[in-house]
N, C-alpha and C. Protein backbone atom coordinates (compact mmCIF):
# COMPACT_ATOMS: atom_id res chain seq x y z
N UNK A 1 139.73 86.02 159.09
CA UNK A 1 140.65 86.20 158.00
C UNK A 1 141.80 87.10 158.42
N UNK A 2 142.81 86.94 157.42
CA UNK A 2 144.14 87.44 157.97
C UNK A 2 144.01 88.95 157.44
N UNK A 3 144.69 89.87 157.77
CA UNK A 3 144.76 91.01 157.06
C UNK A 3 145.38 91.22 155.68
N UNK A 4 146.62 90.05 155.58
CA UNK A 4 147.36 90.42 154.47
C UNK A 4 145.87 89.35 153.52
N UNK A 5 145.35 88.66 153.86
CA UNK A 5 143.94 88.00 152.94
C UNK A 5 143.01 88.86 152.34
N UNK A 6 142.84 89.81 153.47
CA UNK A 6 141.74 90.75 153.07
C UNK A 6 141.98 91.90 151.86
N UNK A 7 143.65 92.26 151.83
CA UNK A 7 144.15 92.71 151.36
C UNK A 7 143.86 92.57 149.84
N UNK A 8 144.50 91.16 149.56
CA UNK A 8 144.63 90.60 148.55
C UNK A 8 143.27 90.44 147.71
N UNK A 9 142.06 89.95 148.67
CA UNK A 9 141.17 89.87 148.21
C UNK A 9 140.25 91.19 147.53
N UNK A 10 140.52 92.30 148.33
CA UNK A 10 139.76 93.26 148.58
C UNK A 10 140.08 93.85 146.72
N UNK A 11 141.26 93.91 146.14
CA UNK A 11 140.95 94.69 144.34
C UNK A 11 140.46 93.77 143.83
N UNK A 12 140.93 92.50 144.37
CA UNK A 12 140.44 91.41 143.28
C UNK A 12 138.55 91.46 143.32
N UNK A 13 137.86 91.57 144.42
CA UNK A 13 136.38 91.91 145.05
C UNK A 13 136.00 93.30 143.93
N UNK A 14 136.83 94.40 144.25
CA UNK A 14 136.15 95.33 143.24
C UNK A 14 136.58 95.24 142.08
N UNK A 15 137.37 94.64 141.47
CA UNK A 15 137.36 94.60 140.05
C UNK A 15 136.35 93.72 139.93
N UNK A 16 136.16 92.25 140.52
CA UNK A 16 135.35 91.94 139.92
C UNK A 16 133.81 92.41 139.82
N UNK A 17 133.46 93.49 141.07
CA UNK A 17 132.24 94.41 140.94
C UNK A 17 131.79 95.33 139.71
N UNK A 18 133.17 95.76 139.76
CA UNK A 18 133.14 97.16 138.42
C UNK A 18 133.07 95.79 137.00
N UNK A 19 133.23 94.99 136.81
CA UNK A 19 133.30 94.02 135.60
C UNK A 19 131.59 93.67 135.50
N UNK A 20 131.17 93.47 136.64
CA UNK A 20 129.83 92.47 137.16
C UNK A 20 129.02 94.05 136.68
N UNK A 21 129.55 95.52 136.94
CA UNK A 21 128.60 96.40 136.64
C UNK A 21 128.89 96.58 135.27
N UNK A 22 129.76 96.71 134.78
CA UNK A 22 129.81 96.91 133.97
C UNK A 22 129.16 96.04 132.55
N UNK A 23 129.28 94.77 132.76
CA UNK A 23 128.51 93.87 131.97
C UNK A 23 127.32 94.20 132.12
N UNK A 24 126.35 94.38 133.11
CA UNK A 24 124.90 94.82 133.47
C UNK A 24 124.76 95.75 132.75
N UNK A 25 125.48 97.12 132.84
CA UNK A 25 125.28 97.85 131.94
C UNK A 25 125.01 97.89 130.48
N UNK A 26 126.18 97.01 130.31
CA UNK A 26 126.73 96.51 128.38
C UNK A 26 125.09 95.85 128.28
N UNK A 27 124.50 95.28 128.63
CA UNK A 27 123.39 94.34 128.18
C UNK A 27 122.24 95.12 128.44
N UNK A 28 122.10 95.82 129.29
CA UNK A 28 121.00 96.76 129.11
C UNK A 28 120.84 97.80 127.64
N UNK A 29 122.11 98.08 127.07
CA UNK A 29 122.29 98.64 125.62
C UNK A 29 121.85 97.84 124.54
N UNK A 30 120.92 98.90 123.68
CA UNK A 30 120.86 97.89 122.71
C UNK A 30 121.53 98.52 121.27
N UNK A 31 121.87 97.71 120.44
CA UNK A 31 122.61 98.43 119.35
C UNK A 31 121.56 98.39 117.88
N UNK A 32 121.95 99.56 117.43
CA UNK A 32 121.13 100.02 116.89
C UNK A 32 122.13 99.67 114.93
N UNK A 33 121.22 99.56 114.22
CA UNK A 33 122.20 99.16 113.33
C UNK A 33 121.31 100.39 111.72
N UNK A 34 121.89 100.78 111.09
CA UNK A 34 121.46 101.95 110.38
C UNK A 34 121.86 102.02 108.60
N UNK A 35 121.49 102.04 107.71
CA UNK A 35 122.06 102.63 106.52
C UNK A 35 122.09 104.01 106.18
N UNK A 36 122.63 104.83 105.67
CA UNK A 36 122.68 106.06 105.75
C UNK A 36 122.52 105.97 103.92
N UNK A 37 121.95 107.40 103.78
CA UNK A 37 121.81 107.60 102.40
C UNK A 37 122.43 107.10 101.44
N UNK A 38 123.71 107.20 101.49
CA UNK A 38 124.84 106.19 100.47
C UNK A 38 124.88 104.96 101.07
N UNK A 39 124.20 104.51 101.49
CA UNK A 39 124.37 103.03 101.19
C UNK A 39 125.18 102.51 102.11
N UNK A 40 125.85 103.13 102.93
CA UNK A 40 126.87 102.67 104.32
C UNK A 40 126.07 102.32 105.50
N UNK A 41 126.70 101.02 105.88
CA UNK A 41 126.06 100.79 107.59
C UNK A 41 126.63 100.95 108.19
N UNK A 42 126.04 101.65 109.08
CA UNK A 42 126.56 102.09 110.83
C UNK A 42 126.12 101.35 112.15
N UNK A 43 126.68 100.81 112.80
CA UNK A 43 126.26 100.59 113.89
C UNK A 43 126.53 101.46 115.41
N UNK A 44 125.82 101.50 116.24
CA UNK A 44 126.07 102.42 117.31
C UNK A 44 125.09 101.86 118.71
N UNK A 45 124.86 102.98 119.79
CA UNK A 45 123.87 102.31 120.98
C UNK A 45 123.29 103.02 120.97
N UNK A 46 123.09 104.01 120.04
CA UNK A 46 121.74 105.19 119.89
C UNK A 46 121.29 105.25 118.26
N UNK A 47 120.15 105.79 117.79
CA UNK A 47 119.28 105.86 116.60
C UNK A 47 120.33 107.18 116.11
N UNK A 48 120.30 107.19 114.75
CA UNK A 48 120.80 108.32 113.96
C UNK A 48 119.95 109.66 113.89
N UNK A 49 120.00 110.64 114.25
CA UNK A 49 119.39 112.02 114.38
C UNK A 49 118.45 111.98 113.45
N UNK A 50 117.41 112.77 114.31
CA UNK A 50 116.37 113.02 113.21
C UNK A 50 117.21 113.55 111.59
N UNK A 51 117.61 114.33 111.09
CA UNK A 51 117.93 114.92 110.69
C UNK A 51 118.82 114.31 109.17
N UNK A 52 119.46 113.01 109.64
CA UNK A 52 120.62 112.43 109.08
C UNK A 52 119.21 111.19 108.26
N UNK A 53 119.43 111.76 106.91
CA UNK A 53 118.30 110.86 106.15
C UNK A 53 119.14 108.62 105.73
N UNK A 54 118.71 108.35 106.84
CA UNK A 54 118.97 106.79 107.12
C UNK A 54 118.09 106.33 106.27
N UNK A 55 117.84 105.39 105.37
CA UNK A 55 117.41 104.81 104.52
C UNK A 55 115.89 103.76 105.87
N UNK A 56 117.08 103.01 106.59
CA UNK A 56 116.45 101.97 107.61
C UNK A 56 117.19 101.99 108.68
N UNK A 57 116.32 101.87 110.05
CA UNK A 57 117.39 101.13 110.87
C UNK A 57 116.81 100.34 111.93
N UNK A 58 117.23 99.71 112.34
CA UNK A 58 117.28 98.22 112.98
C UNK A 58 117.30 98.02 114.56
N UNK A 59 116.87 97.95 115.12
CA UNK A 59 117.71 97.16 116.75
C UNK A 59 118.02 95.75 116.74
N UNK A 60 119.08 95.57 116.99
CA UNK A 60 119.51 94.01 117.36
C UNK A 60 119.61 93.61 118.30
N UNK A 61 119.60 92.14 119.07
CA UNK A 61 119.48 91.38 120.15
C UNK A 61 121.05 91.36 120.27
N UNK A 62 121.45 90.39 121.49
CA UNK A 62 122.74 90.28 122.31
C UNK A 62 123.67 89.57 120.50
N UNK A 63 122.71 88.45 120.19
CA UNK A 63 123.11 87.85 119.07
C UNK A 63 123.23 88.57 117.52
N UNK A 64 123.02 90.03 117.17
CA UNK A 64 123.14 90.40 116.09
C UNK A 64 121.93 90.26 115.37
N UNK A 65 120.48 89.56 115.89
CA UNK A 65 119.35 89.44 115.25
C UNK A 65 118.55 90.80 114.92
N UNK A 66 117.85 90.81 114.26
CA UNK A 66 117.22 91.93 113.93
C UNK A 66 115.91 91.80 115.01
N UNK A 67 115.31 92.58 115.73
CA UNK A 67 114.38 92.45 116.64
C UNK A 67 113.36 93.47 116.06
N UNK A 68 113.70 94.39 115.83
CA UNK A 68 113.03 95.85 115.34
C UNK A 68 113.35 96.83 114.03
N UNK A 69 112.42 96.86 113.20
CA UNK A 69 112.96 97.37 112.23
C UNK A 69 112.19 98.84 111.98
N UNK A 70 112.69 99.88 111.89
CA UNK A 70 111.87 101.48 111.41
C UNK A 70 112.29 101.81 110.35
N UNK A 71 111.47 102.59 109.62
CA UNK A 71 111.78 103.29 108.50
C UNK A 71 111.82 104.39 108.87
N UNK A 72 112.59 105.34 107.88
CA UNK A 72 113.24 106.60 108.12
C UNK A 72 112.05 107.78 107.41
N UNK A 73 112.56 108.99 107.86
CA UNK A 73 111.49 109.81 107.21
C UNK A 73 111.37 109.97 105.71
N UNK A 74 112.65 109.91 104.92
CA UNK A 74 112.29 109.52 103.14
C UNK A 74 111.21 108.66 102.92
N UNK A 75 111.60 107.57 103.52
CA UNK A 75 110.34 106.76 103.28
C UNK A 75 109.38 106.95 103.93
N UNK A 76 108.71 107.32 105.15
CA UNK A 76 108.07 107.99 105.03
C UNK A 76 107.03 109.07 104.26
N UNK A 77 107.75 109.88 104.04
CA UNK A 77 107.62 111.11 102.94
C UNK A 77 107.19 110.53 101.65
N UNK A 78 108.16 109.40 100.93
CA UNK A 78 107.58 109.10 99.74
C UNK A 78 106.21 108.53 100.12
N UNK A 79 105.61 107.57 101.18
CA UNK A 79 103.97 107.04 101.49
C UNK A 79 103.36 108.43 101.00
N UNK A 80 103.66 108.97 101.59
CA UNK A 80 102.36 110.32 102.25
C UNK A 80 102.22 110.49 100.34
N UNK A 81 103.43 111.41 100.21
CA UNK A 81 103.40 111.54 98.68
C UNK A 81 102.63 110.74 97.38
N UNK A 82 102.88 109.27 97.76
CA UNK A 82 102.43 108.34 96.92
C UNK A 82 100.51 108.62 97.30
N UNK A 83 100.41 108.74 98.92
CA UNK A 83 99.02 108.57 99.06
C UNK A 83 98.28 109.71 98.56
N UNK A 84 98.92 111.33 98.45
CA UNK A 84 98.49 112.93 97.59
C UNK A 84 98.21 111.97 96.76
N UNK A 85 99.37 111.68 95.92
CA UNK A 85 99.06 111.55 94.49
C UNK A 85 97.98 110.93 94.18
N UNK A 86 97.51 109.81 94.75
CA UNK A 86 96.45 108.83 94.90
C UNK A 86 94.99 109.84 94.60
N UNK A 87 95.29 110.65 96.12
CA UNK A 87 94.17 111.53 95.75
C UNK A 87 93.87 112.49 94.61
N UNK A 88 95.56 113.11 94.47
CA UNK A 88 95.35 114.49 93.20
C UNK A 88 94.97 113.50 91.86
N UNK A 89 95.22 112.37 91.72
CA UNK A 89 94.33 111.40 90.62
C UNK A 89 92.79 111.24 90.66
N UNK A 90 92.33 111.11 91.73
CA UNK A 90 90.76 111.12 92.26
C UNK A 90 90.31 112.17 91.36
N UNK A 91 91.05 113.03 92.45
CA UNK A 91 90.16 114.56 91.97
C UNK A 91 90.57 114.83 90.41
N UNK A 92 91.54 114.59 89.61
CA UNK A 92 91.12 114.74 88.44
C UNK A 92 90.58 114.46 87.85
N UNK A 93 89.79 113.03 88.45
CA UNK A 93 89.07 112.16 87.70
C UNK A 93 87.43 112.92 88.05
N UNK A 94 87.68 112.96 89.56
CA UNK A 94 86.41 113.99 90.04
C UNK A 94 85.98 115.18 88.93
N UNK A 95 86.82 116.05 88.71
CA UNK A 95 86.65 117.26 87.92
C UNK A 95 85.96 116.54 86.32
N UNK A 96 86.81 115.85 85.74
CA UNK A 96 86.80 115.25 84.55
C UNK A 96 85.63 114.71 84.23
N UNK A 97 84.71 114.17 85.08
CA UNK A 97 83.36 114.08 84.92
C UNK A 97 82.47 114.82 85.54
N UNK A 98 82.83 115.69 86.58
CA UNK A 98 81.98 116.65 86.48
C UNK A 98 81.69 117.67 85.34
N UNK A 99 82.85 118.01 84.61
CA UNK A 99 83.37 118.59 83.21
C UNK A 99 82.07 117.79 82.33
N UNK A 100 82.09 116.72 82.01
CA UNK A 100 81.08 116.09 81.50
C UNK A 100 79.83 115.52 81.78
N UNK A 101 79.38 115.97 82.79
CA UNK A 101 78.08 115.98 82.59
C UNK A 101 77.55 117.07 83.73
N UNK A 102 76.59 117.86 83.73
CA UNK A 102 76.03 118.46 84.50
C UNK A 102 75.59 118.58 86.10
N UNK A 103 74.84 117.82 85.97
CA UNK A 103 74.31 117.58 87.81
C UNK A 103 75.15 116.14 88.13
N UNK A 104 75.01 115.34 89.38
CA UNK A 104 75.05 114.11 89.61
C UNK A 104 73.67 113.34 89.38
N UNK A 105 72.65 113.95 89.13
CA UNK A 105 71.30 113.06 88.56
C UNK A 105 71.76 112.46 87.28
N UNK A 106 72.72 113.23 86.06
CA UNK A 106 73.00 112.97 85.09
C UNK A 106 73.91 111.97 85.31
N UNK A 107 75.24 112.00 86.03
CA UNK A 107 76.09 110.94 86.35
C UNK A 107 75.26 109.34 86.26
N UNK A 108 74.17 109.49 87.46
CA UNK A 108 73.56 108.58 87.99
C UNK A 108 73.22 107.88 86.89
N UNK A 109 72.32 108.52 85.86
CA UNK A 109 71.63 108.13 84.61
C UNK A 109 72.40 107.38 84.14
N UNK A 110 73.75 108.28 83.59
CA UNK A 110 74.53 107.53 82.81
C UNK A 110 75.11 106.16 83.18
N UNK A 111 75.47 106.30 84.48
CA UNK A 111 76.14 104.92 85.13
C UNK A 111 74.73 103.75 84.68
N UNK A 112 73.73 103.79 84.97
CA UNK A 112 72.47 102.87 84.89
C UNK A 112 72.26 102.57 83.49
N UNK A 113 72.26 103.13 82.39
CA UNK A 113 72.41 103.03 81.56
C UNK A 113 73.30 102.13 80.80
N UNK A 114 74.47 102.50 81.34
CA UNK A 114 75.59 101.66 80.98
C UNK A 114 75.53 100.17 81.55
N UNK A 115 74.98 99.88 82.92
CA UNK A 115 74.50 99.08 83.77
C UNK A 115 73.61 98.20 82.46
N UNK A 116 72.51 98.69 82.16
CA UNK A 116 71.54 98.22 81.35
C UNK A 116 72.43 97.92 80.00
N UNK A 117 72.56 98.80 79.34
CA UNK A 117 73.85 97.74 77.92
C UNK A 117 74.47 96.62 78.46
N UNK A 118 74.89 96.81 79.92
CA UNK A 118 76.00 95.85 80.03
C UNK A 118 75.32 94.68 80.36
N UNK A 119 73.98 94.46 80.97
CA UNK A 119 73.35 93.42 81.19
C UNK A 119 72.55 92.91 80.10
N UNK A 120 72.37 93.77 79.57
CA UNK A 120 71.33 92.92 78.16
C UNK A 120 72.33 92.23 77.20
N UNK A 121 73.90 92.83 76.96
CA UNK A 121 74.48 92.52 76.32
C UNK A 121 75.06 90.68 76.86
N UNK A 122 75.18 90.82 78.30
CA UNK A 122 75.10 89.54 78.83
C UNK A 122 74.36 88.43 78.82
N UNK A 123 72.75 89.04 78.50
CA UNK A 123 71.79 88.20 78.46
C UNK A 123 72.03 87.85 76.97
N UNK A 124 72.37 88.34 76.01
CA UNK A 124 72.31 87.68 74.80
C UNK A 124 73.68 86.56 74.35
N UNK A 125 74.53 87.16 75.25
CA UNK A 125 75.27 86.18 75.33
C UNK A 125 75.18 84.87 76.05
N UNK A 126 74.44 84.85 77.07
CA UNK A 126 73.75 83.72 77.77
C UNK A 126 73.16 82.74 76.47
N UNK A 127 71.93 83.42 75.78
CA UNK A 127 71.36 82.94 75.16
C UNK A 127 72.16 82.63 73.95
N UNK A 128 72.91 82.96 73.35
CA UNK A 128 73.97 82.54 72.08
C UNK A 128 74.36 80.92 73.06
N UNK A 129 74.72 80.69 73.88
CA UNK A 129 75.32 80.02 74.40
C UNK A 129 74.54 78.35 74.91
N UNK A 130 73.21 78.90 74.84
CA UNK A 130 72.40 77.93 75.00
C UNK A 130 72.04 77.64 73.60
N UNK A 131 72.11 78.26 72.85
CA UNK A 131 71.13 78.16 71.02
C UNK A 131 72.81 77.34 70.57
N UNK A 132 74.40 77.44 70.70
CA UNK A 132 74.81 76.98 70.52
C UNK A 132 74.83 75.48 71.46
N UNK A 133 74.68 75.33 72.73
CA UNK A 133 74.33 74.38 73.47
C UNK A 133 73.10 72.92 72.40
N UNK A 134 72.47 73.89 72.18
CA UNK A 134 71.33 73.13 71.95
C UNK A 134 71.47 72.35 70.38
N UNK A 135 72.24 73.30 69.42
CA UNK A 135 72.26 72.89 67.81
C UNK A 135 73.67 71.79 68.14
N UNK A 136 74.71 71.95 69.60
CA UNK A 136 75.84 71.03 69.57
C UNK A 136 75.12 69.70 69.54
N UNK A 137 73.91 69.39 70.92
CA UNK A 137 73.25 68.54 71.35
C UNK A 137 72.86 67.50 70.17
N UNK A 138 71.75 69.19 69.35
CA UNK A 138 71.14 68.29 67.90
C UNK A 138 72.24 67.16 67.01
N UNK A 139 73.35 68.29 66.92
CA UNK A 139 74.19 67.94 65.89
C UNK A 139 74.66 66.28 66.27
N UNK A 140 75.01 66.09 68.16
CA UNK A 140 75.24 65.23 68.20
C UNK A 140 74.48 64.53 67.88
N UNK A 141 73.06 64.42 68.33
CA UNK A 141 71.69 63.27 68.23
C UNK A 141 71.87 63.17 66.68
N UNK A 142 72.03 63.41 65.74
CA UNK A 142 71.93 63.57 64.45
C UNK A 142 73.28 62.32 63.93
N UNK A 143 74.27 62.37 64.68
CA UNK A 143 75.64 61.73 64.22
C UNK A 143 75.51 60.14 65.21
N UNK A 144 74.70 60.55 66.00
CA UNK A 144 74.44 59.33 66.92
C UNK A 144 73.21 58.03 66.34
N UNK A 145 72.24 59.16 65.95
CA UNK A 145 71.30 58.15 64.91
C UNK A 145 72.14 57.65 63.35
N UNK A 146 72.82 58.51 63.13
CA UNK A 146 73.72 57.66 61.79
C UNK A 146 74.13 56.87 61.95
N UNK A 147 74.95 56.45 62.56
CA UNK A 147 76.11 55.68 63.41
C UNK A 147 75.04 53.94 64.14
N UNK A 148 73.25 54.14 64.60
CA UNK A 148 72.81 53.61 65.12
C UNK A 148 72.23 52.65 63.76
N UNK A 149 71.63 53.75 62.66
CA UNK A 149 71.26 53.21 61.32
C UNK A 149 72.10 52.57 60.75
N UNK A 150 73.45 52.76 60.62
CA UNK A 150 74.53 52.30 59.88
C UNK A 150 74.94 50.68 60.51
N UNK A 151 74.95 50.85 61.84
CA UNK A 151 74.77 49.54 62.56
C UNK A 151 73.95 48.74 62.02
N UNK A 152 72.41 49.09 62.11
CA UNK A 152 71.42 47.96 61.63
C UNK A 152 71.30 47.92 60.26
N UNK A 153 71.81 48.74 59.17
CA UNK A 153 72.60 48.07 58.05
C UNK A 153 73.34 46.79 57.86
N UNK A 154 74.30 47.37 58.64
CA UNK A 154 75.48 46.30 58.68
C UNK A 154 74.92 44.61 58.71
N UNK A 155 73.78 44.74 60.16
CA UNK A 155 73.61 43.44 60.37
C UNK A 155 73.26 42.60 59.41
């Protein structure tokens, strides 16, 4: 090659290097996409500081897709909260019958008890259900022999 070739070639060679790195670079980034407390989206190539209460935020692909989604520490915070509360309900409920009845032998009683109303009360409903079963049956056999008599009338 000629010198004045090499010349020519030689910025055109590193620009196109620094372009070729530079794209490598660009695609190794991923962009990060964010709402911030009011309701504004941000996009950037890094996550929003601990600190800065983001509602959600996102990573996206080369195409703008959503790939990854995190929640922020509010939300966060409200779980945990929601899950206390869960418990500080337990335990009032805990206290509230311990309040009413004495030992857990007594608890026990009572639960079995209630067990027992609730099954006998079932069994009589069973049986209502068959005693109505059975007077439907009659009632029919009863409308079926009319209907059979009334026939051999007729003839």
């Amino acid at each position: 090659m000629k010198l004045g070739t090499i010349k020519l070639l030689a910025p055109i060679l590193l620009i196109a290097m620094m372009i070729s790195g530079q794209l490598a670079h660009a695609e190794s980034k991923k962009i990060i996409k964010w709402v911030d407390a009011n309701g504004v989206t941000h996009y950037g190539d890094k996550p929003p500081m601990p600190d800065v209460n983001a509602r959600q935020s996102s990573v996206l692909n080369k195409q703008g897709v959503t790939i990854d989604r995190t929640n922020n520490k509010v939300e966060k915070e409200a779980t945990v909260a929601e899950e206390e509360g869960v418990s500080a309900n337990q335990k009032r409920y805990d206290q509230a019958l311990l309040a009413t009845y004495a030992t857990l032998e007594e608890i026990e009683l009572a639960r079995k008890r209630n067990v027992r109303i609730d099954e006998l009360t079932l069994e009589e409903l069973k049986q209502r259900r068959r005693n109505m079963q059975t007077e439907s049956a009659e009632q029919f056999d009863k409308v079926a022999l009319q209907k059979m008599e009334q026939q051999i009338r007729n003839q």
